[in-house]
N, C-alpha and C. Protein backbone atom coordinates (compact mmCIF):
# COMPACT_ATOMS: atom_id res chain seq x y z
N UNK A 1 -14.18 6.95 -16.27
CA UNK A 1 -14.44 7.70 -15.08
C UNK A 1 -13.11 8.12 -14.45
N UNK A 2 -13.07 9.14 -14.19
CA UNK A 2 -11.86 10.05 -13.56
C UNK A 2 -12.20 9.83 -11.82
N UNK A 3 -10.90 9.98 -11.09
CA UNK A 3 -11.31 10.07 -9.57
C UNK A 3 -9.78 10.63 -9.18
N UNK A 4 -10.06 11.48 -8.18
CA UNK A 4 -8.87 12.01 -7.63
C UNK A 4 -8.33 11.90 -6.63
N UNK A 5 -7.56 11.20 -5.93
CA UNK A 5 -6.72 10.62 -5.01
C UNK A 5 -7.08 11.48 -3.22
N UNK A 6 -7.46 11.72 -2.91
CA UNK A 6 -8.05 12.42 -1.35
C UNK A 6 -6.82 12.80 -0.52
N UNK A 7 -5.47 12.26 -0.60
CA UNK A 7 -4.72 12.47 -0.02
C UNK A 7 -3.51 13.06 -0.63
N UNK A 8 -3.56 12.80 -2.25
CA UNK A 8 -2.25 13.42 -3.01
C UNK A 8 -2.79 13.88 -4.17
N UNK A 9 -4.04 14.42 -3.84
CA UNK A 9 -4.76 14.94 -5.40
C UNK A 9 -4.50 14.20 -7.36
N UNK A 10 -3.59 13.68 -6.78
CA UNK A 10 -3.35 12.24 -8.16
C UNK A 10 -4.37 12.17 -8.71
N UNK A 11 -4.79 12.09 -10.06
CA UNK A 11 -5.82 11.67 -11.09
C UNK A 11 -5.65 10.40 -11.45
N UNK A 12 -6.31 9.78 -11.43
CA UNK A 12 -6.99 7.99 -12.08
C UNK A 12 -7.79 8.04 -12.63
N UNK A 13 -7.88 7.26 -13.44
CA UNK A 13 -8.77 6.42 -14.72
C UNK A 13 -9.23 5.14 -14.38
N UNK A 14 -10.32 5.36 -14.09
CA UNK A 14 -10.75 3.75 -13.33
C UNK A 14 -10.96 2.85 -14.75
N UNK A 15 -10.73 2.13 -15.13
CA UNK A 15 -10.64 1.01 -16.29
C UNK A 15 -11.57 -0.28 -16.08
N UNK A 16 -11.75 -0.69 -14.70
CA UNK A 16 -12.72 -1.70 -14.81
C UNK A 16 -13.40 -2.00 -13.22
N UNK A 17 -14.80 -1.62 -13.39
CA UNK A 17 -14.99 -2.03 -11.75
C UNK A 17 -15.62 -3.67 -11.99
N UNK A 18 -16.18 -4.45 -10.77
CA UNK A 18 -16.14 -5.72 -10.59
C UNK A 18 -16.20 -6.64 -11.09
N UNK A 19 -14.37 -5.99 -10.69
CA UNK A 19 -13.19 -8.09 -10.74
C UNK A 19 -13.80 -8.46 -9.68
N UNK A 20 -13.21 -10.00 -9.50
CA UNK A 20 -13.36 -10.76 -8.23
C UNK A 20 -12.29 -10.81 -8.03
N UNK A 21 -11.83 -10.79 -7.12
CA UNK A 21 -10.17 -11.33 -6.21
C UNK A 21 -10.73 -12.92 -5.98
N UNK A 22 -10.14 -13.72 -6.55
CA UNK A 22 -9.89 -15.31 -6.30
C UNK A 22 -8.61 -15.77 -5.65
N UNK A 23 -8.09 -15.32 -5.04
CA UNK A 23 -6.72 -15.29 -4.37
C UNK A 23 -7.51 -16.00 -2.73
N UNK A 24 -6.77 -16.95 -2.29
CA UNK A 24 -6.65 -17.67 -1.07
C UNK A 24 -8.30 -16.38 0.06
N UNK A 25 -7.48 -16.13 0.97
CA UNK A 25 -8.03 -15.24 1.77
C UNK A 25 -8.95 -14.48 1.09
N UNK A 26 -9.22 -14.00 0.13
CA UNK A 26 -9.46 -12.49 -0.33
C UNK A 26 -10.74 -13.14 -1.42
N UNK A 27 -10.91 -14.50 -1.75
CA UNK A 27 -11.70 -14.96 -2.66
C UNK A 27 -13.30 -13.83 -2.58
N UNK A 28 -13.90 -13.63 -3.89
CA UNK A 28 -15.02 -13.29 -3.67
C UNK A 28 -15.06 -12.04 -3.52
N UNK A 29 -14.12 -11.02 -3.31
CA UNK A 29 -13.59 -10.02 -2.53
C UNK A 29 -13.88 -8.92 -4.08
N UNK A 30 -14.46 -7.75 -4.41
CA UNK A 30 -14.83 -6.85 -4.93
C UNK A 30 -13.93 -6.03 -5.15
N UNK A 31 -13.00 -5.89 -6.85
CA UNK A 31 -11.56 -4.84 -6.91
C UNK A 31 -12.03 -3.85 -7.94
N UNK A 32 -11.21 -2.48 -8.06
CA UNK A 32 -11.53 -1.92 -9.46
C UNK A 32 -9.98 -2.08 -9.72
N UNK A 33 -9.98 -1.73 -11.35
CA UNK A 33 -8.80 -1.47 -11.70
C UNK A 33 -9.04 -0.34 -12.23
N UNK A 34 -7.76 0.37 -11.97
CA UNK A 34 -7.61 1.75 -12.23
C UNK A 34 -5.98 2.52 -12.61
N UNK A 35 -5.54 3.62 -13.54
CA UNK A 35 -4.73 4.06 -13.66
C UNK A 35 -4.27 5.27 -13.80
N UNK A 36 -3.22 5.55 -13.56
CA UNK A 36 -2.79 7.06 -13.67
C UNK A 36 -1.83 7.02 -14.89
N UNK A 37 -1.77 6.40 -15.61
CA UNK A 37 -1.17 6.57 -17.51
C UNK A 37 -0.16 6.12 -17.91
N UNK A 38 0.65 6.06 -16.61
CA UNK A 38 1.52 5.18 -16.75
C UNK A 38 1.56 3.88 -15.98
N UNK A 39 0.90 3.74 -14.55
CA UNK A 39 1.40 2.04 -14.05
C UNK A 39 -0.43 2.40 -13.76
N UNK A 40 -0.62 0.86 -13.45
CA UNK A 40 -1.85 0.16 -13.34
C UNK A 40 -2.05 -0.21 -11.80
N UNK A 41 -3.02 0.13 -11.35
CA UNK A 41 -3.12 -0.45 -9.98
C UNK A 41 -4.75 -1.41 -9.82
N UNK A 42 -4.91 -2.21 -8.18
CA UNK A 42 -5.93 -2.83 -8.12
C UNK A 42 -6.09 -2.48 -6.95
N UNK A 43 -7.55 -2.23 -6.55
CA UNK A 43 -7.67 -2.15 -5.30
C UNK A 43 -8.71 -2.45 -4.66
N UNK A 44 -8.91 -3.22 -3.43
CA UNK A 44 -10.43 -3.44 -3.08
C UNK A 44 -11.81 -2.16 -3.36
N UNK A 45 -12.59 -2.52 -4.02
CA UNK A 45 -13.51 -1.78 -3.72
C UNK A 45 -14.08 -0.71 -2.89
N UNK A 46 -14.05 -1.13 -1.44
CA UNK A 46 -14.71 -0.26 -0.79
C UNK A 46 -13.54 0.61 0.14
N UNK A 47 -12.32 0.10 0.02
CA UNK A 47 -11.24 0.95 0.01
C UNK A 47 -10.75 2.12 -0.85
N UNK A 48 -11.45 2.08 -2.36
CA UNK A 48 -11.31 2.84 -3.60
C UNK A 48 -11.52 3.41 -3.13
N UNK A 49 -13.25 3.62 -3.08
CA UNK A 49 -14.15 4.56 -2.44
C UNK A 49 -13.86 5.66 -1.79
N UNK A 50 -13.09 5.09 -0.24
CA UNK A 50 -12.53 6.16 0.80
C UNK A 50 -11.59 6.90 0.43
N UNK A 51 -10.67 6.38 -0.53
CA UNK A 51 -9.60 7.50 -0.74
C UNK A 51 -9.63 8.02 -2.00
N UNK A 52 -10.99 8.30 -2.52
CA UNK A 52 -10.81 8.48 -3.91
C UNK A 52 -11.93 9.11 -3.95
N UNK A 53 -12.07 10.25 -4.40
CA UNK A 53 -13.28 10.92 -4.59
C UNK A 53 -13.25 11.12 -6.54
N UNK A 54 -14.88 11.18 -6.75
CA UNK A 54 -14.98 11.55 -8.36
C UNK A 54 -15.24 12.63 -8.71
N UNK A 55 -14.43 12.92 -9.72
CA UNK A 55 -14.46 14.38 -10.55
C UNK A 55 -15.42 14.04 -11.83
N UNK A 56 -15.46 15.41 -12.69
CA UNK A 56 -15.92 15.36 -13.28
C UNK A 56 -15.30 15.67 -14.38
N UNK A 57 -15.46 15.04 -16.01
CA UNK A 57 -14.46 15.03 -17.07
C UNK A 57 -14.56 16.32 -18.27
């Protein structure tokens, strides 16, 4: 799945939706992972969402 960045038109490759964040605070907490081809990022879920709208491939 492709999605395009809302604020810098950037293209991503979402690679895996729900991880869990097991980290202190954040346990339980809903991430995707996603990339643009060269570095890898993680990001809460429902934060993806807002700044990331989906295209089509």
């Amino acid at each position: 799945m492709k999605y395009r960045n809302l604020k810098k038109g950037t293209i991503y490759e979402v690679l895996q939706t729900g991880i869990i964040n097991c980290t202190n605070a954040q346990d339980g907490q809903k991430m995707i992972l996603y990339t643009n081809g060269e570095l890898t990022f993680c990001r809460e879920e429902n934060e993806f969402y807002k700044k990331f709208e989906k295209i089509s491939e």
